[in-house]
PDB file of N, CA and C in Angstrom:
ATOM      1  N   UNK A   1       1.052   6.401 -17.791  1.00  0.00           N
ATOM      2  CA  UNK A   1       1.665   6.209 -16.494  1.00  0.00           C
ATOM      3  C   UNK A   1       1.964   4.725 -16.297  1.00  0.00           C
ATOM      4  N   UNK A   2       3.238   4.336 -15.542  1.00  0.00           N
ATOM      5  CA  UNK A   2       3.256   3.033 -15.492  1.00  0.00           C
ATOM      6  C   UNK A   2       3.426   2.887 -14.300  1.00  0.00           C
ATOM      7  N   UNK A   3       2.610   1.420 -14.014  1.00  0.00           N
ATOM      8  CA  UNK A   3       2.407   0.871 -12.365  1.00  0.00           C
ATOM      9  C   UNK A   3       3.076  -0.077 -12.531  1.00  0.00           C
ATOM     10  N   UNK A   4       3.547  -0.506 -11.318  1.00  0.00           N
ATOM     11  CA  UNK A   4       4.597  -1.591 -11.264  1.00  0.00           C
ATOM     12  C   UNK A   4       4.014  -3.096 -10.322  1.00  0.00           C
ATOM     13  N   UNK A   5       2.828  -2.563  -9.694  1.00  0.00           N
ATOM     14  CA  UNK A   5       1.955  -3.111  -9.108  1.00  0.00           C
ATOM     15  C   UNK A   5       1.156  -2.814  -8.431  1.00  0.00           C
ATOM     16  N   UNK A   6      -0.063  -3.593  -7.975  1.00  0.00           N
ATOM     17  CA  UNK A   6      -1.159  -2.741  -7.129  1.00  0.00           C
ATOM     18  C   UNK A   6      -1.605  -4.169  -6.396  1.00  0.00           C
ATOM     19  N   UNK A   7      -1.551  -3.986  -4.785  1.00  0.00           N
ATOM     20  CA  UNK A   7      -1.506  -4.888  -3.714  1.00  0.00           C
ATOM     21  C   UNK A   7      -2.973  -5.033  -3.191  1.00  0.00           C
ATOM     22  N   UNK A   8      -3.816  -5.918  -2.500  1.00  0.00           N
ATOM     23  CA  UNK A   8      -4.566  -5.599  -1.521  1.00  0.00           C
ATOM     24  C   UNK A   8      -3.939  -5.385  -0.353  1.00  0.00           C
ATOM     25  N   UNK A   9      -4.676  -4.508   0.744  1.00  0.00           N
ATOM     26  CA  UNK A   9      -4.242  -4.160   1.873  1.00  0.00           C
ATOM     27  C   UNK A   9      -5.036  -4.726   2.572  1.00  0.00           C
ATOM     28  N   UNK A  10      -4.986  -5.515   3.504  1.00  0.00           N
ATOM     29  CA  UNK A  10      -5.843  -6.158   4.432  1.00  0.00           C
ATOM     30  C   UNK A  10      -5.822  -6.245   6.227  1.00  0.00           C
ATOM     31  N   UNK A  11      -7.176  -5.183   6.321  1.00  0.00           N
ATOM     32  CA  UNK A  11      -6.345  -5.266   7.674  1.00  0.00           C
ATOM     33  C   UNK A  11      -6.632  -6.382   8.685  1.00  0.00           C
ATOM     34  N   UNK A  12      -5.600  -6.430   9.680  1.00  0.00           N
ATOM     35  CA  UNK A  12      -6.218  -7.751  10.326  1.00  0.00           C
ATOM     36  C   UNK A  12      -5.991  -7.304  11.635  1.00  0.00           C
ATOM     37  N   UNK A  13      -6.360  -7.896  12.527  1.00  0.00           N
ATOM     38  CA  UNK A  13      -6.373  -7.556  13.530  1.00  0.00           C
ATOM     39  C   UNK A  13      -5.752  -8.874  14.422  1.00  0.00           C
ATOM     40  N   UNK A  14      -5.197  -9.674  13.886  1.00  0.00           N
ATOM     41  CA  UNK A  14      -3.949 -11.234  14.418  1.00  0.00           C
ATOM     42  C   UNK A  14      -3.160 -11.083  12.953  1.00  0.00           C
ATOM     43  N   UNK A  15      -2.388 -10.853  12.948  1.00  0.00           N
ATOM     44  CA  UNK A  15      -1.489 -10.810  11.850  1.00  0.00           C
ATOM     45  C   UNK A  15      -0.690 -12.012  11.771  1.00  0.00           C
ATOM     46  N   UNK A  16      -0.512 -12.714  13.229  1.00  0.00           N
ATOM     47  CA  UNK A  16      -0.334 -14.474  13.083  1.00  0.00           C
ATOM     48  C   UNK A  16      -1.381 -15.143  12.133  1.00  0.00           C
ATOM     49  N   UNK A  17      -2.065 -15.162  12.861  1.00  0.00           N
ATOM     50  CA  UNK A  17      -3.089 -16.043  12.111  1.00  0.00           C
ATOM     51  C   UNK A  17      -3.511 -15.430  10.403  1.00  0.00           C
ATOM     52  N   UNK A  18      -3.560 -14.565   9.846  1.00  0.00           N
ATOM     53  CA  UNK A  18      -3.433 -13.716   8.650  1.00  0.00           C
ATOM     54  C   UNK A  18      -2.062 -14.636   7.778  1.00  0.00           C
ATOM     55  N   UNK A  19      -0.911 -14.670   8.538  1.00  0.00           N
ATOM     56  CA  UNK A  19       0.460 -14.946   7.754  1.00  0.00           C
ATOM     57  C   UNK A  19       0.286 -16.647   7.820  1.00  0.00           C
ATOM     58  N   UNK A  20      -0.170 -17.084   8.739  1.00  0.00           N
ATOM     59  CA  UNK A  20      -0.641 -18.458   8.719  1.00  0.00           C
ATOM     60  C   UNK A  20      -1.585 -18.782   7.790  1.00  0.00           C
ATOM     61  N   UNK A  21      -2.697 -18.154   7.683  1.00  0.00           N
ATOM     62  CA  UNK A  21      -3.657 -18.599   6.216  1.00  0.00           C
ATOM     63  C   UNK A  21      -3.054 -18.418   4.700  1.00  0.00           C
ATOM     64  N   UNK A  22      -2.424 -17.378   4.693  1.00  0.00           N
ATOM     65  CA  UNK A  22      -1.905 -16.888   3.507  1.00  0.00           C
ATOM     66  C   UNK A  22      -0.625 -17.744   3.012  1.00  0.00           C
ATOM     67  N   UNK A  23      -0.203 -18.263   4.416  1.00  0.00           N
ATOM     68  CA  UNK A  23       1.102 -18.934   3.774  1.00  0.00           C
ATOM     69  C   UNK A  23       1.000 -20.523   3.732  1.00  0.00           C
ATOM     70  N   UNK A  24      -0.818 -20.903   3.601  1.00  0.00           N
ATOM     71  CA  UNK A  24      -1.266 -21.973   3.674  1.00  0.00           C
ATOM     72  C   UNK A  24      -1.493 -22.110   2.400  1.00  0.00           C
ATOM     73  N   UNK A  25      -1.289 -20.861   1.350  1.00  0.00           N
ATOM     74  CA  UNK A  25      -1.996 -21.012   0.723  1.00  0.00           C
ATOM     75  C   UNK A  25      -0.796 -20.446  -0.290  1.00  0.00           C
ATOM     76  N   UNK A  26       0.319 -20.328   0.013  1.00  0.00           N
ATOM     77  CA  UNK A  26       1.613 -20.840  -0.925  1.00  0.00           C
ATOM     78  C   UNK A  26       2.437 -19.262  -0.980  1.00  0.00           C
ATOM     79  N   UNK A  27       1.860 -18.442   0.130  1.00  0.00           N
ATOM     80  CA  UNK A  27       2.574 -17.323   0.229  1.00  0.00           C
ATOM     81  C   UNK A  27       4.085 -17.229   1.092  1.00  0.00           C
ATOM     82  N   UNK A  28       4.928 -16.660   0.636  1.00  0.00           N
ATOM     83  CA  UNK A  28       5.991 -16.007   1.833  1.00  0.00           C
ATOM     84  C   UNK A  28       5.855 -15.000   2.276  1.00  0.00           C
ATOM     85  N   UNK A  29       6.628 -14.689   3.661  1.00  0.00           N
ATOM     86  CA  UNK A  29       6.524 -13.683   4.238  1.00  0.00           C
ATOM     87  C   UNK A  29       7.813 -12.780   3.489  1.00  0.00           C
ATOM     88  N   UNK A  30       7.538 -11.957   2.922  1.00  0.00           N
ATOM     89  CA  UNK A  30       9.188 -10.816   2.307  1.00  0.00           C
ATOM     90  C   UNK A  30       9.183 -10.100   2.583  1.00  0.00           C
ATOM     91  N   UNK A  31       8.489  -9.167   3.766  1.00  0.00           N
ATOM     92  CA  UNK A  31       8.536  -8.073   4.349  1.00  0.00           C
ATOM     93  C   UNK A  31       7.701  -8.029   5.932  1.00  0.00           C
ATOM     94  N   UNK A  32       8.331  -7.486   6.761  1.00  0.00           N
ATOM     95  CA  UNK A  32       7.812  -7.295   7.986  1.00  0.00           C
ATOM     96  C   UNK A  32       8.219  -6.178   8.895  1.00  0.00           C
ATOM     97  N   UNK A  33       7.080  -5.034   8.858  1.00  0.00           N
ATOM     98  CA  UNK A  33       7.186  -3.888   9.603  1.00  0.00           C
ATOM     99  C   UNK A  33       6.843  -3.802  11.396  1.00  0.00           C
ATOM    100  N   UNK A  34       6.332  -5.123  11.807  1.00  0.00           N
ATOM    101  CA  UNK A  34       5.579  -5.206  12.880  1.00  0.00           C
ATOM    102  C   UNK A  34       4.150  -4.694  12.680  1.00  0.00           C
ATOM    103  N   UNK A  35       3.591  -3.505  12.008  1.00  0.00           N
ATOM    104  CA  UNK A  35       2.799  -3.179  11.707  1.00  0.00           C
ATOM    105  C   UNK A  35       1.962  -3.482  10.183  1.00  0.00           C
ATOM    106  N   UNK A  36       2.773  -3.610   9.443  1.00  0.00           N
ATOM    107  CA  UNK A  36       2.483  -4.175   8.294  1.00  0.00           C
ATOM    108  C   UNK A  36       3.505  -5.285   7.872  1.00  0.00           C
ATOM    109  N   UNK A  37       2.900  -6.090   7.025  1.00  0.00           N
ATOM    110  CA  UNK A  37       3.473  -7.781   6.535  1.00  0.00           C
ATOM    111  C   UNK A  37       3.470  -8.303   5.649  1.00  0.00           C
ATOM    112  N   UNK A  38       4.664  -7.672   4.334  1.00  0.00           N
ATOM    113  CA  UNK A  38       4.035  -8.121   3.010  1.00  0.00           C
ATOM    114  C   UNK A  38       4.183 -10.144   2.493  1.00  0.00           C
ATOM    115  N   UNK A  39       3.475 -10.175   2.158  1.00  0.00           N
ATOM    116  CA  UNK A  39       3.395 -11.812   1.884  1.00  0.00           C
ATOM    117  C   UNK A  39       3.163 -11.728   0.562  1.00  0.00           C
ATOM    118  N   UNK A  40       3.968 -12.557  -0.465  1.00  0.00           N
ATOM    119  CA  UNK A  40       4.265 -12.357  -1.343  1.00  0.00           C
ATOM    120  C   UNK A  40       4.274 -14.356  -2.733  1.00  0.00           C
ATOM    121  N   UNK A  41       3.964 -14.310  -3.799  1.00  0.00           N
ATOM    122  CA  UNK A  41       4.068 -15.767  -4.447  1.00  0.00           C
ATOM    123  C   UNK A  41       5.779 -15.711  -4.643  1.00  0.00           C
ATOM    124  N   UNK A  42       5.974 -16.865  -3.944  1.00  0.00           N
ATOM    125  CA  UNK A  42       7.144 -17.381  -4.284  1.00  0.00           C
ATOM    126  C   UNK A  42       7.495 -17.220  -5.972  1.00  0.00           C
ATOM    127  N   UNK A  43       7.028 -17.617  -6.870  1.00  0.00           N
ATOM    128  CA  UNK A  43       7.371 -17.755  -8.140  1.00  0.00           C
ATOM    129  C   UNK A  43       6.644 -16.508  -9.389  1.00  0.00           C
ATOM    130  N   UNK A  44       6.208 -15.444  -8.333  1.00  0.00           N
ATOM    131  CA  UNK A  44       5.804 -13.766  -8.739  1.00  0.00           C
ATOM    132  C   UNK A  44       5.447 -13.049  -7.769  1.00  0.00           C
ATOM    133  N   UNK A  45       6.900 -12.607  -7.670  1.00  0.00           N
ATOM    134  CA  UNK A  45       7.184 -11.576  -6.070  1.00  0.00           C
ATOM    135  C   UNK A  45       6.152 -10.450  -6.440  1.00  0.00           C
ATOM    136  N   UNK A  46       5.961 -10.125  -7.723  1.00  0.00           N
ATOM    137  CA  UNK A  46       4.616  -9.039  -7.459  1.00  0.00           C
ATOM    138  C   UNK A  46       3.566  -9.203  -7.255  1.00  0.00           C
ATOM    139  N   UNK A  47       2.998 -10.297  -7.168  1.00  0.00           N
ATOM    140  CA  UNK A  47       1.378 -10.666  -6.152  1.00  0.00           C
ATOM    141  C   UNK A  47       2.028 -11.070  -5.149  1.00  0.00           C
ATOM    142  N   UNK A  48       1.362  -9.982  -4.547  1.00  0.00           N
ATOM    143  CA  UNK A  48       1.396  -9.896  -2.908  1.00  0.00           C
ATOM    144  C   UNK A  48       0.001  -9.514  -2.431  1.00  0.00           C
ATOM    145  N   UNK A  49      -0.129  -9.181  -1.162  1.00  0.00           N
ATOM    146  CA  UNK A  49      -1.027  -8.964  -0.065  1.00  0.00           C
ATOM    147  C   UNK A  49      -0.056  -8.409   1.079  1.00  0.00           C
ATOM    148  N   UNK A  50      -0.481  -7.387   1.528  1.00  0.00           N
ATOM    149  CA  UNK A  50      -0.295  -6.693   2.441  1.00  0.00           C
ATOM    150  C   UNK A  50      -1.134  -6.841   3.598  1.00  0.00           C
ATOM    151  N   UNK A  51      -0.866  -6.924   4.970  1.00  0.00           N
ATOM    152  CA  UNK A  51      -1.587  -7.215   6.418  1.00  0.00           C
ATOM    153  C   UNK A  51      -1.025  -6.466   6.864  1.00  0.00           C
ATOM    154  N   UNK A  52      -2.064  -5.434   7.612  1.00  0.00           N
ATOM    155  CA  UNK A  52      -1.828  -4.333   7.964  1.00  0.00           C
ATOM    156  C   UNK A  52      -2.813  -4.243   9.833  1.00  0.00           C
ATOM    157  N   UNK A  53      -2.166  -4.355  10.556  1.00  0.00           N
ATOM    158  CA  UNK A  53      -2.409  -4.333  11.789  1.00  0.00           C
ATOM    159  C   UNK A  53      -3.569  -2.025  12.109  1.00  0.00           C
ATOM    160  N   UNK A  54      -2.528  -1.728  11.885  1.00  0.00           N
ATOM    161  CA  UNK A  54      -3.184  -0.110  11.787  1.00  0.00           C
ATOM    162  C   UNK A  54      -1.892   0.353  10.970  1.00  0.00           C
ATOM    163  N   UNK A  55      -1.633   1.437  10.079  1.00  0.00           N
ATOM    164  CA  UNK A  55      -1.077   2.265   9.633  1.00  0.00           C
ATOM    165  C   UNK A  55       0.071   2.804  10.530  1.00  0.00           C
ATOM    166  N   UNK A  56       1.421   2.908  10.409  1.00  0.00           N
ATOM    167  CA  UNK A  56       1.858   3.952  11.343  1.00  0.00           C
ATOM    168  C   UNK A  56       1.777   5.094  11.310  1.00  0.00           C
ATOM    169  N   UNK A  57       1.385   5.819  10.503  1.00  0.00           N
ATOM    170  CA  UNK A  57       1.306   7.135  10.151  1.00  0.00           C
ATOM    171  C   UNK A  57       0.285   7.794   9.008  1.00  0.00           C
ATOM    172  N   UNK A  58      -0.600   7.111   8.924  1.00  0.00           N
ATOM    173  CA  UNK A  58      -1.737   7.410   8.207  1.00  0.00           C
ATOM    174  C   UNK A  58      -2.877   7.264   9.188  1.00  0.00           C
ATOM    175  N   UNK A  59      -4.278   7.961   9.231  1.00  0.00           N
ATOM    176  CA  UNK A  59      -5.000   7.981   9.924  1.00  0.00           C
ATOM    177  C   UNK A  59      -6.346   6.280   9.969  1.00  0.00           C
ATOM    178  N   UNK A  60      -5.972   6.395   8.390  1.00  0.00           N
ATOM    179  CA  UNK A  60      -7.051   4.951   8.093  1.00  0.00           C
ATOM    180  C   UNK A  60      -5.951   4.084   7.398  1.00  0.00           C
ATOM    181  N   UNK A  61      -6.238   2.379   7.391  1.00  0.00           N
ATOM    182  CA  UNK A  61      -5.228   1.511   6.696  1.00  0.00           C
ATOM    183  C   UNK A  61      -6.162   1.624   5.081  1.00  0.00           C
ATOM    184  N   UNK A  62      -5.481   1.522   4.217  1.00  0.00           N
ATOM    185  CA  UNK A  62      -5.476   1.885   3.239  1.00  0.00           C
ATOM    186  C   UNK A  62      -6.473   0.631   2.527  1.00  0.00           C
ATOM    187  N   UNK A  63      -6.940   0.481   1.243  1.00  0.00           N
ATOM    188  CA  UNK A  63      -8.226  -0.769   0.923  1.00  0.00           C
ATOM    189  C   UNK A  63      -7.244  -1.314   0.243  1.00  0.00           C
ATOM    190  N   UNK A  64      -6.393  -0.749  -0.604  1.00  0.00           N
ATOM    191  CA  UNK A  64      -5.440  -1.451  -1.315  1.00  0.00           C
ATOM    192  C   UNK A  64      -4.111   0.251  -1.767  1.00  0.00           C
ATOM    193  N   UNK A  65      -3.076  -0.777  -2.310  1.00  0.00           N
ATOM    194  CA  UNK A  65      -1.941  -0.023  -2.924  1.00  0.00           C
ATOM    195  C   UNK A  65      -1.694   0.011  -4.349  1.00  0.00           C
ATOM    196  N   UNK A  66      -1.112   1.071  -4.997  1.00  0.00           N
ATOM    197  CA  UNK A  66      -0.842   1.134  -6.518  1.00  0.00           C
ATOM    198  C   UNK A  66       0.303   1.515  -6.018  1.00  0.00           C
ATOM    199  N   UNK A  67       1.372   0.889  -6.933  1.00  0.00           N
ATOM    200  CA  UNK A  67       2.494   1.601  -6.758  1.00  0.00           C
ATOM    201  C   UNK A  67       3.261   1.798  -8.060  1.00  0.00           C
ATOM    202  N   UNK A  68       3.817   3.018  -7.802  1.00  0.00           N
ATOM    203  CA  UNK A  68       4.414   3.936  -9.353  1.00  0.00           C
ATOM    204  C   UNK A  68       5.796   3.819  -9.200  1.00  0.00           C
ATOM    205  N   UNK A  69       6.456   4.097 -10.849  1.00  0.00           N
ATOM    206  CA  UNK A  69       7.535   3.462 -10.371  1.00  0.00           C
ATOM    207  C   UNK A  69       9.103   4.560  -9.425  1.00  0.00           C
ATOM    208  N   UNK A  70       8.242   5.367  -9.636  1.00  0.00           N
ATOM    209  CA  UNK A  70       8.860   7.069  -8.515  1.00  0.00           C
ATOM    210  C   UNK A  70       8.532   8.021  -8.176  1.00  0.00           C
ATOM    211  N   UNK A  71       9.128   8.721  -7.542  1.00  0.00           N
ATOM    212  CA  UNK A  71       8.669  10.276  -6.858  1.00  0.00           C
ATOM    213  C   UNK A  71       7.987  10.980  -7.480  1.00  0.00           C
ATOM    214  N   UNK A  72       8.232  11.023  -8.474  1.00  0.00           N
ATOM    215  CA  UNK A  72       7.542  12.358  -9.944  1.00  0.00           C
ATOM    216  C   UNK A  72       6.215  11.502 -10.495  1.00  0.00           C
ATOM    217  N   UNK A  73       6.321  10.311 -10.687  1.00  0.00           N
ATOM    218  CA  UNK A  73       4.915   9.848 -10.896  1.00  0.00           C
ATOM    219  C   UNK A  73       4.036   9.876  -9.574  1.00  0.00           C
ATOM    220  N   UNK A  74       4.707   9.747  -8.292  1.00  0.00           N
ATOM    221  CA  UNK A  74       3.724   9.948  -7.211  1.00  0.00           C
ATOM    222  C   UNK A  74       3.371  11.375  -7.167  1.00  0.00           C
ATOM    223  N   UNK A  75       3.972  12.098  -7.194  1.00  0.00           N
ATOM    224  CA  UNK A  75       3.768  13.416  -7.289  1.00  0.00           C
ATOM    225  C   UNK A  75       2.789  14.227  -8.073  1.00  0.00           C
ATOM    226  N   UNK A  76       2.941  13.190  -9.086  1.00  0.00           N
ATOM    227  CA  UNK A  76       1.619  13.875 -10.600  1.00  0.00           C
ATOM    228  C   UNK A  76       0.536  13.466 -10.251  1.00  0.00           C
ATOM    229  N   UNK A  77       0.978  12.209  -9.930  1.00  0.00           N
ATOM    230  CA  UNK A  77      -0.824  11.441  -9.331  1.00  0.00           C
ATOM    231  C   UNK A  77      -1.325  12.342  -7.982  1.00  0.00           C
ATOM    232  N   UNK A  78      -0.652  12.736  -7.029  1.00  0.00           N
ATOM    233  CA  UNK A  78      -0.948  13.963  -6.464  1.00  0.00           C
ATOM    234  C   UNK A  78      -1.534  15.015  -6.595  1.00  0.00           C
ATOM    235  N   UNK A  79      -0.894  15.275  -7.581  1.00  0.00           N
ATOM    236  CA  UNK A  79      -1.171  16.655  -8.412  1.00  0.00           C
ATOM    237  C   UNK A  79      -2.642  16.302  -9.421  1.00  0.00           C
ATOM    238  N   UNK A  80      -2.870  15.244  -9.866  1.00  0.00           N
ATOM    239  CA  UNK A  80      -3.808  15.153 -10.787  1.00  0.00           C
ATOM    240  C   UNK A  80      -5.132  15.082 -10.087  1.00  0.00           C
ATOM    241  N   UNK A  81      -5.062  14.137  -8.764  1.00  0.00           N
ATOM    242  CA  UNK A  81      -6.089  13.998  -7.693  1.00  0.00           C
ATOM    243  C   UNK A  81      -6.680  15.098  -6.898  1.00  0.00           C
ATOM    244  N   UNK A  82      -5.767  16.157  -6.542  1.00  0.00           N
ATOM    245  CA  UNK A  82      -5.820  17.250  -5.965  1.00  0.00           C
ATOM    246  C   UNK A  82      -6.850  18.271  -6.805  1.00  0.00           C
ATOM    247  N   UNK A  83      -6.242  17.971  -8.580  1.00  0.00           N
ATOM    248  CA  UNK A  83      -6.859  18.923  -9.025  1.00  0.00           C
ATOM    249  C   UNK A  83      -8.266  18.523  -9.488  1.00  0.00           C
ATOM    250  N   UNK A  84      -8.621  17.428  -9.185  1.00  0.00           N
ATOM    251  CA  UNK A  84      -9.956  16.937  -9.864  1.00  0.00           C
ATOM    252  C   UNK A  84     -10.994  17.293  -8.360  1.00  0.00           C
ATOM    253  N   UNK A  85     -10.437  17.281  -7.224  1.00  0.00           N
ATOM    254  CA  UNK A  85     -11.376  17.309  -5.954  1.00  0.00           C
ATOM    255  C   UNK A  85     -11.406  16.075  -4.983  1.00  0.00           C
ATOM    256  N   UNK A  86     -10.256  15.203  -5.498  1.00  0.00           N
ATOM    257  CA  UNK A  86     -10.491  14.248  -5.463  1.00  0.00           C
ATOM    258  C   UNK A  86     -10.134  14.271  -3.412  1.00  0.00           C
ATOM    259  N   UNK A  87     -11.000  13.235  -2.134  1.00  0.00           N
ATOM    260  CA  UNK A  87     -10.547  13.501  -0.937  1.00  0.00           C
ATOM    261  C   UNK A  87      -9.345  12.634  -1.115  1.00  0.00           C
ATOM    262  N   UNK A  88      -8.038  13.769  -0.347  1.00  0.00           N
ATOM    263  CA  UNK A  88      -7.166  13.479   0.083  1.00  0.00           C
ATOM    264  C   UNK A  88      -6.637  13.042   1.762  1.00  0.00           C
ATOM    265  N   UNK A  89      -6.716  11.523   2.252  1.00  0.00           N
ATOM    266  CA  UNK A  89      -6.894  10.922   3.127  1.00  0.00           C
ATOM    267  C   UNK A  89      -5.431  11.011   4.255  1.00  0.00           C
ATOM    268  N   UNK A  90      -4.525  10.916   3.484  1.00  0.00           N
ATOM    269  CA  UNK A  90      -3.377  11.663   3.902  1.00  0.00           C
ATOM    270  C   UNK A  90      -2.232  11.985   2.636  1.00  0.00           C
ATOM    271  N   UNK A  91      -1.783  13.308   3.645  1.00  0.00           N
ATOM    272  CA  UNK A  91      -1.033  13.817   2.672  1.00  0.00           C
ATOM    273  C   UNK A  91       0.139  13.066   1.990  1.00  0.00           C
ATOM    274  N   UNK A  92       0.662  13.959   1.047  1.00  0.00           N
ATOM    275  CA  UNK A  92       2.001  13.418   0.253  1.00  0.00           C
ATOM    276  C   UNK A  92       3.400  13.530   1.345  1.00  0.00           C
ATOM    277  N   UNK A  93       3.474  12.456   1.463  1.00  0.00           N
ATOM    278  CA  UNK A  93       4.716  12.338   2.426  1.00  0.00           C
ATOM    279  C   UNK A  93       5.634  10.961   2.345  1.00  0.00           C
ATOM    280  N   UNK A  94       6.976  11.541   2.873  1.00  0.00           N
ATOM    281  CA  UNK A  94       8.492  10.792   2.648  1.00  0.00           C
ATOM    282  C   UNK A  94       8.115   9.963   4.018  1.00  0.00           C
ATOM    283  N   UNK A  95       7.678   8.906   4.270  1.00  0.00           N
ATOM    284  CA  UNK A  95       7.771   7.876   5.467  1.00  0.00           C
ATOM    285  C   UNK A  95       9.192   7.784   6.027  1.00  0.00           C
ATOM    286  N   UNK A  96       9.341   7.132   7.280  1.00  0.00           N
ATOM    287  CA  UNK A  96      10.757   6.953   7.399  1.00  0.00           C
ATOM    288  C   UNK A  96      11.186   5.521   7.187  1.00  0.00           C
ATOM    289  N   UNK A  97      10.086   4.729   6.706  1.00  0.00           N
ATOM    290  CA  UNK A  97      10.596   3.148   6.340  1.00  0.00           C
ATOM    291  C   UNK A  97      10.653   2.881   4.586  1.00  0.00           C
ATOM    292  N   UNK A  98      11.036   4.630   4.143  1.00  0.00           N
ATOM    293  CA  UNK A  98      11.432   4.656   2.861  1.00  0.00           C
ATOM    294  C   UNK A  98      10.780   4.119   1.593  1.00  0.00           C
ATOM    295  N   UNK A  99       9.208   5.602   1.504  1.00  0.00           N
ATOM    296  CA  UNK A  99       8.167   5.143   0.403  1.00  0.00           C
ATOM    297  C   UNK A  99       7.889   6.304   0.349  1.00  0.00           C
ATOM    298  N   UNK A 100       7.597   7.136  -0.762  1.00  0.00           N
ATOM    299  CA  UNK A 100       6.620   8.294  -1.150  1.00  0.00           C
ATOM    300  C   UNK A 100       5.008   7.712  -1.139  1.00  0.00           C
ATOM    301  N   UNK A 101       4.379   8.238  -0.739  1.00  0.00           N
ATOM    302  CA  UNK A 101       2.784   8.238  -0.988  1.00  0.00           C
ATOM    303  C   UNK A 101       2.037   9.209  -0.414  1.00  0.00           C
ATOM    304  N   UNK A 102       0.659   8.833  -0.083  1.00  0.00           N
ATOM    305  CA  UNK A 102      -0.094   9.682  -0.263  1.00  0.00           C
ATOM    306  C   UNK A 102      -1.608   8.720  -0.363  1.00  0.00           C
ATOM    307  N   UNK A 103      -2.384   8.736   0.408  1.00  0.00           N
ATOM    308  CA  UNK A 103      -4.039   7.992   0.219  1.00  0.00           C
ATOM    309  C   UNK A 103      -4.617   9.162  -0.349  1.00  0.00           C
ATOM    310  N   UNK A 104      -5.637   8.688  -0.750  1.00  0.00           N
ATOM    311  CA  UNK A 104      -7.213   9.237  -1.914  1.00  0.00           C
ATOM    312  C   UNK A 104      -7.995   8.532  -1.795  1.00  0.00           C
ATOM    313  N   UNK A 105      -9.191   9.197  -1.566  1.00  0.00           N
ATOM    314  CA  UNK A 105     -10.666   8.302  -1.212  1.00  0.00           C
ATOM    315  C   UNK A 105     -11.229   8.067  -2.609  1.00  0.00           C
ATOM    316  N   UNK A 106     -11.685   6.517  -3.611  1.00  0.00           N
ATOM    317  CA  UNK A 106     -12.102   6.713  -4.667  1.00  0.00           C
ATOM    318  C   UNK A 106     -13.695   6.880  -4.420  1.00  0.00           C
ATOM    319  N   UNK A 107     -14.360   7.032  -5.961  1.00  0.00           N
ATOM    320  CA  UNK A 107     -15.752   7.408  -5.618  1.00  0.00           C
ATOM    321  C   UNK A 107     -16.206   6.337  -4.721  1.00  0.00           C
ATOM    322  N   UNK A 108     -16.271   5.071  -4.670  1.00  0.00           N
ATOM    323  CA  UNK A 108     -16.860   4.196  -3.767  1.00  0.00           C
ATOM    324  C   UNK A 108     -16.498   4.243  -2.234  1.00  0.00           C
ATOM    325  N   UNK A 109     -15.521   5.395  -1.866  1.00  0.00           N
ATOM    326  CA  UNK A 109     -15.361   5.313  -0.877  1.00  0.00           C
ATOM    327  C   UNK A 109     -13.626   4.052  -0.337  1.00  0.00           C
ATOM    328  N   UNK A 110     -13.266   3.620  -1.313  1.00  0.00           N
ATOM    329  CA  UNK A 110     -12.377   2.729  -0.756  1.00  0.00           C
ATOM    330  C   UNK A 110     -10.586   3.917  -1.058  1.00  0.00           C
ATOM    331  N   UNK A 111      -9.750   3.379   0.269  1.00  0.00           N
ATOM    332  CA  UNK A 111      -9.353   4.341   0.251  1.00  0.00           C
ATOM    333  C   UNK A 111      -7.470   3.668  -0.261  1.00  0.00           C
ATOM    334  N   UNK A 112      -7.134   4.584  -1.423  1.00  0.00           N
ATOM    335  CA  UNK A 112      -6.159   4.220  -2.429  1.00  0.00           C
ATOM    336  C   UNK A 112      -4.583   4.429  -2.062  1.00  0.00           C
ATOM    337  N   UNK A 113      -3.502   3.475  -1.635  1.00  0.00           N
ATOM    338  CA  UNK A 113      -2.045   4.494  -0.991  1.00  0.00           C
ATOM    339  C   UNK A 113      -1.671   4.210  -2.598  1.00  0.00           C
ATOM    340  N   UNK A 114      -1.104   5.708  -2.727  1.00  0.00           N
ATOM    341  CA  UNK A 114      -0.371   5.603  -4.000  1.00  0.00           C
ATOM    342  C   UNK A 114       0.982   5.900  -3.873  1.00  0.00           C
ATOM    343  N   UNK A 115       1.870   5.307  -4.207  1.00  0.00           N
ATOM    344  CA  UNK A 115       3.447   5.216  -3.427  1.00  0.00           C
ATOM    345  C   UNK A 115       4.681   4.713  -4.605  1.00  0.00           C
ATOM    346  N   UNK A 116       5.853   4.813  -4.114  1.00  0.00           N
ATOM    347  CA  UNK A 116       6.860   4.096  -4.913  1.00  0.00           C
ATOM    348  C   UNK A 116       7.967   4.041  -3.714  1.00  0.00           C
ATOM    349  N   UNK A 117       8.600   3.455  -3.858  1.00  0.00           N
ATOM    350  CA  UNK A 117       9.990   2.846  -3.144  1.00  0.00           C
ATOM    351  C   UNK A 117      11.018   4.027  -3.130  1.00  0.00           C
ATOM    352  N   UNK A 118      11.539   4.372  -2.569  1.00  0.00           N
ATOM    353  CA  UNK A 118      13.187   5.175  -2.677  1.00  0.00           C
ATOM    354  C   UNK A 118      13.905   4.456  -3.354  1.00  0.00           C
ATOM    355  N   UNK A 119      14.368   4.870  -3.836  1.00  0.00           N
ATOM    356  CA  UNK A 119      15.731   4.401  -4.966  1.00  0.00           C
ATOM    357  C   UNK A 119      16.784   4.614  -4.428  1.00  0.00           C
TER     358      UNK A 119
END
């Protein structure tokens, strides 16, 4: 299976002050949902950090993200999690700010969004 990256999710509860430390510390801001805020290295857009105020549509904010590189790999990882027992935190679903995923609780309890982008 190939990942294309895997984020921390961090929630914060001042997402000013969050984008202010992070970008003290040589991050940009490249995404902003109001609710979530990806901050990203200028010179490797794939380390990022995610600040996550609450979820819009998931019940818990997530501990961190893996992300696959499409639908059918989110889907298997679905399918593979489902069939092991694994808890499913929220279901497999099409967001409307255009991401497949799906959370899973791992054994430690930290809880996994596994997702890919729309194409």
């Amino acid at each position: 299976m190939t990942i294309r990256r895997i984020t921390p999710d961090i929630h914060t509860k001042d997402p000013d002050r969050s984008k202010a430390f992070y970008a003290s510390l040589g991050l940009a801001e490249v995404m902003d949902l109001g609710w979530a805020v990806i901050m990203a290295s200028p010179s490797n857009p794939t380390a990022q950090v995610v600040l996550i105020t609450e979820d819009a549509s998931a019940p818990v904010v997530a501990d961190l993200s893996i992300e696959l590189p499409d639908a059918a790999a989110v889907e298997a990882a679905y399918e593979a999690m489902s069939a092991a027992g694994a808890e499913i935190v929220h279901p497999l679903s099409s967001e409307q700010w255009g991401v497949r995923r799906f959370f899973v609780r791992d054994p430690d309890g930290k809880v996994v969004n596994v997702v890919t982008h729309h194409a």
